[in-house]
C-alpha atoms as a PDB file:
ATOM      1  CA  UNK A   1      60.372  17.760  96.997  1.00  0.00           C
ATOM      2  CA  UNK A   2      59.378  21.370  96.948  1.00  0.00           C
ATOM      3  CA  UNK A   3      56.972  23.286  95.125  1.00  0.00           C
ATOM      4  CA  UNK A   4      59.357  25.692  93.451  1.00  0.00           C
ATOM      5  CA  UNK A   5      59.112  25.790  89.711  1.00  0.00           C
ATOM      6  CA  UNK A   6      62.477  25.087  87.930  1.00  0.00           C
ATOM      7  CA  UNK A   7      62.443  27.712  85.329  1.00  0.00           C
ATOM      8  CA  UNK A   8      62.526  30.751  87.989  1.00  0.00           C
ATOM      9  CA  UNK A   9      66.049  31.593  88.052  1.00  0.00           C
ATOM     10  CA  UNK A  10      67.932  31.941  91.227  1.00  0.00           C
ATOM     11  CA  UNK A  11      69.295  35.213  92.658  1.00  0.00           C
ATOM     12  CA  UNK A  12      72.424  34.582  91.578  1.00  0.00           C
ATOM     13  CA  UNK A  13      71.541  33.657  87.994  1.00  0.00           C
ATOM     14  CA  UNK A  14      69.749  37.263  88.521  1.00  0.00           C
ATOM     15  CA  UNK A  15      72.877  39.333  89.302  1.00  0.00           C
ATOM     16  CA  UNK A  16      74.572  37.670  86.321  1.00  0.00           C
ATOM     17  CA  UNK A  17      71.683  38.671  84.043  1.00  0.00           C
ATOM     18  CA  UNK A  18      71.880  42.267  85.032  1.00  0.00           C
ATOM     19  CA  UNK A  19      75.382  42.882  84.667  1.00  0.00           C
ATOM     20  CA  UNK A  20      75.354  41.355  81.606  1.00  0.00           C
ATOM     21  CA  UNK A  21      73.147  44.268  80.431  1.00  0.00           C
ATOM     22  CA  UNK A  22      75.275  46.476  81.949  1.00  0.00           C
ATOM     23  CA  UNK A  23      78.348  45.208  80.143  1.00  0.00           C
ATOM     24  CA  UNK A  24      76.638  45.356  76.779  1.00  0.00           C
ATOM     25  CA  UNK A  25      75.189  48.814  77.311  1.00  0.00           C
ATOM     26  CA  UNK A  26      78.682  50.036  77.939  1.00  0.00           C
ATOM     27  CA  UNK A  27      80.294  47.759  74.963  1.00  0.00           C
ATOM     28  CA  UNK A  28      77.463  50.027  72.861  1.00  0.00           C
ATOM     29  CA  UNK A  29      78.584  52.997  74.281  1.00  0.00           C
ATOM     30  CA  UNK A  30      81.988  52.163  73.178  1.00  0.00           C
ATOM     31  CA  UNK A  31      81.512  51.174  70.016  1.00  0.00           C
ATOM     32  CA  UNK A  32      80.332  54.306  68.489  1.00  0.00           C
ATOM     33  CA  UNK A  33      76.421  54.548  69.641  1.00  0.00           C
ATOM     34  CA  UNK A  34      77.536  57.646  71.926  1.00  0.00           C
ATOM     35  CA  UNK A  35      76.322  60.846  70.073  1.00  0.00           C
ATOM     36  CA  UNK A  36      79.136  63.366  68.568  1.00  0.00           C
ATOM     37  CA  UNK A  37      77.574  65.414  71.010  1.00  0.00           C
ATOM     38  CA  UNK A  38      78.461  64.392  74.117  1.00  0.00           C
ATOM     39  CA  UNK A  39      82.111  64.039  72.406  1.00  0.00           C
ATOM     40  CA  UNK A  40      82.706  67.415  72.076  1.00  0.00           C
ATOM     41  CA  UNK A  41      80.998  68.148  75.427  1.00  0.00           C
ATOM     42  CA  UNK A  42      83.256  65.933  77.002  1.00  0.00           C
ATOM     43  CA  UNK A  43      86.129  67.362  74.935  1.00  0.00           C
ATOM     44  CA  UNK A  44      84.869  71.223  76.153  1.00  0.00           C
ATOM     45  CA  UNK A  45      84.989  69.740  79.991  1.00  0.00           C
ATOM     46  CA  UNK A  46      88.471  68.499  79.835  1.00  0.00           C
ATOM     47  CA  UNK A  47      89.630  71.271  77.993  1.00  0.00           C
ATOM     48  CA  UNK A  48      87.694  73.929  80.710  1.00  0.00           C
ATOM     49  CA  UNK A  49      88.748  71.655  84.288  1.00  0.00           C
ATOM     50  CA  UNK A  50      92.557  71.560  82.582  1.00  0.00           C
ATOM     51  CA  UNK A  51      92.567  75.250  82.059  1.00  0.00           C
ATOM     52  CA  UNK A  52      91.473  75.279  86.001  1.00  0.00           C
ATOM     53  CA  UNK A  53      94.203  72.820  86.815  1.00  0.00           C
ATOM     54  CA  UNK A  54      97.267  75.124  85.100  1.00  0.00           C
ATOM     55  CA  UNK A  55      95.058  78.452  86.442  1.00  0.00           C
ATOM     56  CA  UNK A  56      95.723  76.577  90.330  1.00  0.00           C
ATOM     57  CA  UNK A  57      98.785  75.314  90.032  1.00  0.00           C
ATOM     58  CA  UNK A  58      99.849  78.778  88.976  1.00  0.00           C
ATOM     59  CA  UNK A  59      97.802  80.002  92.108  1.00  0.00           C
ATOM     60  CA  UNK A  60      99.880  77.322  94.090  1.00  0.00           C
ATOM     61  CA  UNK A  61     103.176  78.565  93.119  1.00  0.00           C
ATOM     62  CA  UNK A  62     102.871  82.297  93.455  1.00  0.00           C
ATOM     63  CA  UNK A  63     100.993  81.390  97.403  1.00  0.00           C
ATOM     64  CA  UNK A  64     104.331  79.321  97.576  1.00  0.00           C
ATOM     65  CA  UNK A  65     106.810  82.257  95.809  1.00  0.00           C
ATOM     66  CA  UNK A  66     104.860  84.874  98.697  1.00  0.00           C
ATOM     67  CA  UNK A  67     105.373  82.660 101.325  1.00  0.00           C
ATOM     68  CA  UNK A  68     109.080  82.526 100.619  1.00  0.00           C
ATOM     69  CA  UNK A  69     109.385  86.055 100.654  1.00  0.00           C
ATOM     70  CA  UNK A  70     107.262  86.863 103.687  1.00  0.00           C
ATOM     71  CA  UNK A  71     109.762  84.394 105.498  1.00  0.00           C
ATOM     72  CA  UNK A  72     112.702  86.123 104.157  1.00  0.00           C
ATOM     73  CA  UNK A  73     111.311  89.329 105.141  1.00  0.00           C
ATOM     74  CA  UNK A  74     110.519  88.228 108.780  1.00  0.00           C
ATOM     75  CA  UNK A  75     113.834  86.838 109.227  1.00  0.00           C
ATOM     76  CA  UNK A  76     115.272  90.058 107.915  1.00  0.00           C
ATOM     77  CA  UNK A  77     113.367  92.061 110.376  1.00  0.00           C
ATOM     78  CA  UNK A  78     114.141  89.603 113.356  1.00  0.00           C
ATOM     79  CA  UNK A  79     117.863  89.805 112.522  1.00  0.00           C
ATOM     80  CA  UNK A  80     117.749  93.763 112.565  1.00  0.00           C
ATOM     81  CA  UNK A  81     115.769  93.914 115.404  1.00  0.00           C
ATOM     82  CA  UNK A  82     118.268  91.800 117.267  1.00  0.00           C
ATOM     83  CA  UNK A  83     121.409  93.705 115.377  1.00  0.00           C
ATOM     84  CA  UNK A  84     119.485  97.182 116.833  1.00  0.00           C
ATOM     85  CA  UNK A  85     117.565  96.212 119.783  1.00  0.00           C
ATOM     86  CA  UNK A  86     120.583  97.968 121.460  1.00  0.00           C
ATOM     87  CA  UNK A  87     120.551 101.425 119.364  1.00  0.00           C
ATOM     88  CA  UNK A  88     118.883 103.325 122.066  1.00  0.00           C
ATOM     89  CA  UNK A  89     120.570 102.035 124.904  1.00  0.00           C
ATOM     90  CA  UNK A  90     123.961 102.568 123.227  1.00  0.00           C
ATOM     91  CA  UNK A  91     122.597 105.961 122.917  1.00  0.00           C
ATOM     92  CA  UNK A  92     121.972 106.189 126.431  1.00  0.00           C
ATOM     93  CA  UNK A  93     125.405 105.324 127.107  1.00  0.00           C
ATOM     94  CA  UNK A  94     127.005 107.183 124.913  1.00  0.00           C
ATOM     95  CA  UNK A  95     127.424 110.116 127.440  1.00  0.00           C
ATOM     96  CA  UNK A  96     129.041 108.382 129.762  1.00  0.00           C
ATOM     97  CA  UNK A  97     131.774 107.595 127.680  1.00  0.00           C
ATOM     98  CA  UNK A  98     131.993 110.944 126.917  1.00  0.00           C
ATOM     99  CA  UNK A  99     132.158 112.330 130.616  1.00  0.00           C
ATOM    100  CA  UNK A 100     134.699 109.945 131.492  1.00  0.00           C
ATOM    101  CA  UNK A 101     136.764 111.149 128.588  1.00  0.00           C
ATOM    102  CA  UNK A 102     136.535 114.902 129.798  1.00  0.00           C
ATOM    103  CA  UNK A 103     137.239 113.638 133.361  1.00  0.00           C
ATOM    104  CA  UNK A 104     140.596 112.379 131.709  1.00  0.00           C
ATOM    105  CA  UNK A 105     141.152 115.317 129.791  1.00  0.00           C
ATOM    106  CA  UNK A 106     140.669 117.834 132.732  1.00  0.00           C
ATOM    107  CA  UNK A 107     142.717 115.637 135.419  1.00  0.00           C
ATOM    108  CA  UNK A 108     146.548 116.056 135.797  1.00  0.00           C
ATOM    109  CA  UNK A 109     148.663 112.733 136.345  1.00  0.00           C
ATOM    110  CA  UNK A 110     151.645 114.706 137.804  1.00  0.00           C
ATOM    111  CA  UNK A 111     149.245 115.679 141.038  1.00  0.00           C
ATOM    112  CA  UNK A 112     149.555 112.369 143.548  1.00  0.00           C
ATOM    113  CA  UNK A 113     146.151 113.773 144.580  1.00  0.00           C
ATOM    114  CA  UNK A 114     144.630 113.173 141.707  1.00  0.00           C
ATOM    115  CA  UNK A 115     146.800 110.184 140.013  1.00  0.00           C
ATOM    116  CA  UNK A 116     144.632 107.954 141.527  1.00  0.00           C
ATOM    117  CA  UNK A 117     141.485 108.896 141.084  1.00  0.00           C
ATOM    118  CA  UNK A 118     142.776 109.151 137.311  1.00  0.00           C
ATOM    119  CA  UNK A 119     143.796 106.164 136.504  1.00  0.00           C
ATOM    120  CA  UNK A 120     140.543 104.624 138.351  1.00  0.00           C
ATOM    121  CA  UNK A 121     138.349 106.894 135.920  1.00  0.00           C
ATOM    122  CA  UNK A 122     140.829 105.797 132.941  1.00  0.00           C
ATOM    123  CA  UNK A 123     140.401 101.766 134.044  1.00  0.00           C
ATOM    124  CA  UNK A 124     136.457 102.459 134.190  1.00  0.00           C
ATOM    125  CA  UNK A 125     136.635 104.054 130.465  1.00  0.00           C
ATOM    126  CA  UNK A 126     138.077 101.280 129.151  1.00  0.00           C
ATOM    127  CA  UNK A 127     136.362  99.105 130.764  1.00  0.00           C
ATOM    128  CA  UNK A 128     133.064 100.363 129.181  1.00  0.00           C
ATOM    129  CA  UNK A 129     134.644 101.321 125.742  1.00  0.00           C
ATOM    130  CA  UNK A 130     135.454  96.886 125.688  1.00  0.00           C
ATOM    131  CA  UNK A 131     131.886  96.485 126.495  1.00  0.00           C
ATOM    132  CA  UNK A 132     130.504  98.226 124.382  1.00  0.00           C
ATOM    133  CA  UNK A 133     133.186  96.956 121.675  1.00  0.00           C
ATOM    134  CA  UNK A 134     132.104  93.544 122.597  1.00  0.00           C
ATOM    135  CA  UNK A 135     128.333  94.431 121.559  1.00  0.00           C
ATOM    136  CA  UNK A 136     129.867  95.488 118.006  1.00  0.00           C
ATOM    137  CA  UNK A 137     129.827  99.497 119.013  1.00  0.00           C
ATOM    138  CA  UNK A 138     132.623 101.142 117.337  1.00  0.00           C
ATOM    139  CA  UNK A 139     134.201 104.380 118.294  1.00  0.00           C
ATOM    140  CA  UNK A 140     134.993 107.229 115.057  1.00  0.00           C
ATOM    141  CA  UNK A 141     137.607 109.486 116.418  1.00  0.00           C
ATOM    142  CA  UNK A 142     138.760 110.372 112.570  1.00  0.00           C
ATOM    143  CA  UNK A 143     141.289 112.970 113.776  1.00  0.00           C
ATOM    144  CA  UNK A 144     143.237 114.146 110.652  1.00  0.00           C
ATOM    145  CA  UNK A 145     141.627 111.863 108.548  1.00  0.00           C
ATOM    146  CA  UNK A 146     139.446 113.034 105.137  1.00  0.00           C
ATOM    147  CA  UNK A 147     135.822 114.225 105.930  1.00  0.00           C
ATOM    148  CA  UNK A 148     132.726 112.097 105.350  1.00  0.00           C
ATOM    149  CA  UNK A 149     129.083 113.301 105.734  1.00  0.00           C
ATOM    150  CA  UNK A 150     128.400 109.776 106.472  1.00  0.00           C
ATOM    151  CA  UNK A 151     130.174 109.824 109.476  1.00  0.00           C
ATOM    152  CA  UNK A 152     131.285 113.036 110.486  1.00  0.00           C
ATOM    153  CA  UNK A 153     129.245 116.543 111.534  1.00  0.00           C
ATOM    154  CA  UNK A 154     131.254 119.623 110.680  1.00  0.00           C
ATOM    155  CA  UNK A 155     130.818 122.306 113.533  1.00  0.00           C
ATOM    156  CA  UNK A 156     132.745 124.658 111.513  1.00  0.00           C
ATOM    157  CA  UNK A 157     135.206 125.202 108.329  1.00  0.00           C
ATOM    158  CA  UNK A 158     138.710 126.243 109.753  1.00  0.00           C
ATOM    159  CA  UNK A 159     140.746 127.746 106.527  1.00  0.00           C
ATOM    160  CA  UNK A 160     144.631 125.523 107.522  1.00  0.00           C
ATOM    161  CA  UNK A 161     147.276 125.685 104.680  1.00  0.00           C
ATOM    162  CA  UNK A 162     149.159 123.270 106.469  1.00  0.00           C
ATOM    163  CA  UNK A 163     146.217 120.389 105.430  1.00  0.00           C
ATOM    164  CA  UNK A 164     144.481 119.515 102.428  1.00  0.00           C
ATOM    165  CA  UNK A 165     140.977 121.057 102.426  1.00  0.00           C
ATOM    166  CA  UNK A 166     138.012 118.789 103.916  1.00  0.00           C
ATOM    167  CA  UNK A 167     140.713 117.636 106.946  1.00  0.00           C
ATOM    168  CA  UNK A 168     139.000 116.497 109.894  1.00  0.00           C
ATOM    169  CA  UNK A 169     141.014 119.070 112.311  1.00  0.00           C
ATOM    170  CA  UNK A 170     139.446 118.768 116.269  1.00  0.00           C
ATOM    171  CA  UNK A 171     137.142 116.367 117.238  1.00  0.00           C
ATOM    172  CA  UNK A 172     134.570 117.760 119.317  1.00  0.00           C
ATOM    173  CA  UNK A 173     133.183 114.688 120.417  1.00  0.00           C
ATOM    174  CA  UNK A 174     133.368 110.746 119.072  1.00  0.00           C
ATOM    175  CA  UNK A 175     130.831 109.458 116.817  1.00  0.00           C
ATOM    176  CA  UNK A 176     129.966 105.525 117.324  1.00  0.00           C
ATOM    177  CA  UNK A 177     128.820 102.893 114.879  1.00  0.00           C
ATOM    178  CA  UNK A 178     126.314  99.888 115.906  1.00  0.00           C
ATOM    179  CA  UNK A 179     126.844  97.100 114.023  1.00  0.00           C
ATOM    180  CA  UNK A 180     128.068  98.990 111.122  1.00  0.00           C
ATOM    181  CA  UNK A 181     125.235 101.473 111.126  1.00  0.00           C
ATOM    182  CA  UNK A 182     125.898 105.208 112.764  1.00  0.00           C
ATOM    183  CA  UNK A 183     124.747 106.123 115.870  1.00  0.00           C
ATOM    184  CA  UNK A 184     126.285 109.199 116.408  1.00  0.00           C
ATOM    185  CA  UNK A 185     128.341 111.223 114.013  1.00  0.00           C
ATOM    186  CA  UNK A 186     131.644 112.590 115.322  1.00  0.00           C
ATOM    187  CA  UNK A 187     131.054 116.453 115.449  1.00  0.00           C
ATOM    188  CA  UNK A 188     134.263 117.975 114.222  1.00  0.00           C
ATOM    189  CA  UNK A 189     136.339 120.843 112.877  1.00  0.00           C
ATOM    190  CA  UNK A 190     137.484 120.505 108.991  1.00  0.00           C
ATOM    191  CA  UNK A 191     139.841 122.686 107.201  1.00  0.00           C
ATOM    192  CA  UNK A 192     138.892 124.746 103.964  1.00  0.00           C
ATOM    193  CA  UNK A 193     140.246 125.901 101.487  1.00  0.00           C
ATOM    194  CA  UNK A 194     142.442 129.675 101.627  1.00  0.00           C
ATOM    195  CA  UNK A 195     140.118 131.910 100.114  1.00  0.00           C
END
């Protein structure tokens, strides 16, 4: 037999004991023994950490909302810089075409001397005017068509009563479009008004 008393309770008779306590300390709690004050303190908490909650998921949206748009803008810059990346090389060319042209102009196609030279300088003109056509440059040749600042340079005002005023006369030289966008305005003549 052992020495141990019977009326000392075991360690698990212990563990019962205590959260027994605990349960009825927290069944008080319940019940109504909790101060109004800690009530409305615990009212003014919730109230302050949900203002916090709406004030970050506000935060959350407009991060979200800039995101969007500094992605939108990037893309918009990557797809102009890849629309334009060829603006000053176009430029570049640009004279070319236009030496080739005046070689054309100046030559004579009745000579045999020259007739093939010509049409070799004529096959190497087209050839770069469907390059650079297949790179979306466009050529503006608007002979006798209506003036537009947007496209056109007027060299001079020509007074033609054969025309309506603001008629693109001569054109001095071709203008070219990249993508839609000018890269050289076609330097012209236009007709004014008899005055």
């Amino acid at each position: 037999m052992s020495n141990e008393p019977k009326d000392s309770p075991t360690s698990e008779e212990a563990e019962n004991n205590a959260a027994d306590q605990v349960e009825e300390t927290v069944t008080e709690e319940i019940n109504g023994d909790v101060e109004t004050d800690n009530i409305a303190d615990f009212d003014a908490a919730k109230e302050q950490i949900d203002g916090q909650i709406a004030a970050l998921k506000e935060d959350v949206l407009r991060a979200q909302a800039e995101t969007q748009n500094a992605r939108r803008r990037a893309e918009q810059d990557v797809e102009k810089a890849r629309k334009f990346a060829l603006e000053k090389f176009v430029n570049d060319l640009l004279p070319v075409a236009d030496n080739l042209e005046r070689a054309i102009a100046a030559g004579d196609a009745e000579d045999e001397a020259q007739k093939a030279v010509l049409e070799g300088v004529v096959l190497t003109h087209k050839s770069l005017l469907d390059t650079l056509k297949k790179y979306k440059v466009e050529a503006i040749d608007p002979d006798g068509e209506p003036f537009d600042p947007q496209f056109h340079q007027a060299m001079s005002m020509v007074p033609n009563p054969d025309v309506e005023p603001n008629t693109v006369l001569t054109v001095f030289q071709k203008g070219y479009t990249l993508n839609g966008r000018l890269v050289r305005p076609a330097m012209v003549v236009v007709s004014s008004a008899e005055g």
